[in-house]
Protein backbone atom coordinates (compact mmCIF):
# COMPACT_ATOMS: atom_id res chain seq x y z
CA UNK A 1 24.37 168.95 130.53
CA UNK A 2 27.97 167.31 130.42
CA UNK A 3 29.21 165.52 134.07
CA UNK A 4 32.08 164.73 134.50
CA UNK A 5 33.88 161.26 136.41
CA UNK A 6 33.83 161.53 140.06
CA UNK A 7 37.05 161.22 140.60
CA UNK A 8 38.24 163.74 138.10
CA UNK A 9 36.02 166.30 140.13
CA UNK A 10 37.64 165.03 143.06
CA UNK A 11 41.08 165.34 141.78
CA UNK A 12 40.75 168.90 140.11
CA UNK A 13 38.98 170.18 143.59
CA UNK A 14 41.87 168.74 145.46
CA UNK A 15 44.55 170.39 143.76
CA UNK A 16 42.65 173.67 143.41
CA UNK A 17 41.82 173.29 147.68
CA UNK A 18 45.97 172.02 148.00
CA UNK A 19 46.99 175.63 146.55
CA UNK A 20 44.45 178.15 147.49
CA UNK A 21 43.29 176.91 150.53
CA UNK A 22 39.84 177.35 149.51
CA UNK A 23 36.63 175.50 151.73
CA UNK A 24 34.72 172.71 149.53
CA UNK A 25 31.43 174.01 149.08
CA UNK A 26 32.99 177.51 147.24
CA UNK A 27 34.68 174.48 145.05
CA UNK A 28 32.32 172.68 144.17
CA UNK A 29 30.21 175.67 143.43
CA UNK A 30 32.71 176.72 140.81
CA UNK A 31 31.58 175.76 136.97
CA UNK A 32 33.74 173.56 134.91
CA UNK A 33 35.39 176.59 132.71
CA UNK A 34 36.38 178.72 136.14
CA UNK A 35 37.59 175.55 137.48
CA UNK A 36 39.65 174.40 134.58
CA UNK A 37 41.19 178.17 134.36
CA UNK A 38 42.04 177.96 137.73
CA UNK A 39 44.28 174.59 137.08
CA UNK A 40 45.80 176.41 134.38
CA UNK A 41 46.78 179.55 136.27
CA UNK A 42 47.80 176.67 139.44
CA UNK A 43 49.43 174.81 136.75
CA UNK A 44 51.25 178.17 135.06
CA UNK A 45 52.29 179.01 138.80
CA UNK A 46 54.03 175.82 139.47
CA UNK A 47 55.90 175.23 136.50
CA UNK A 48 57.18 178.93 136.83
CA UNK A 49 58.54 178.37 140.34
CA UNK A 50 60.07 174.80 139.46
CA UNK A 51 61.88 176.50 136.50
CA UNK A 52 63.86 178.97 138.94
CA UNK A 53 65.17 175.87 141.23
């Protein structure tokens, strides 16, 4: 079993929670690949928006 640095957790959870609005137990209980995918699709979002100006 791979863990990860605290504050990485903290930092992915944050951003995910800043966008979706989502509590922080249903956060934590996501695995590392769903989380990851969702800071992609967060990530995807973003850069899409800040491209249109």
């Amino acid at each position: 079993m791979t863990t990860y640095a605290p504050e990485t957790l903290r930092s992915e959870i944050a951003y995910i929670a800043y966008h979706f609005h989502w509590p922080h137990g249903e956060l934590l209980d996501l695995d590392h690949v769903e989380r990851r995918a969702y800071l992609g699709q967060i990530s995807t979002i973003n850069q899409r928006l800040s491209e249109r100006g």
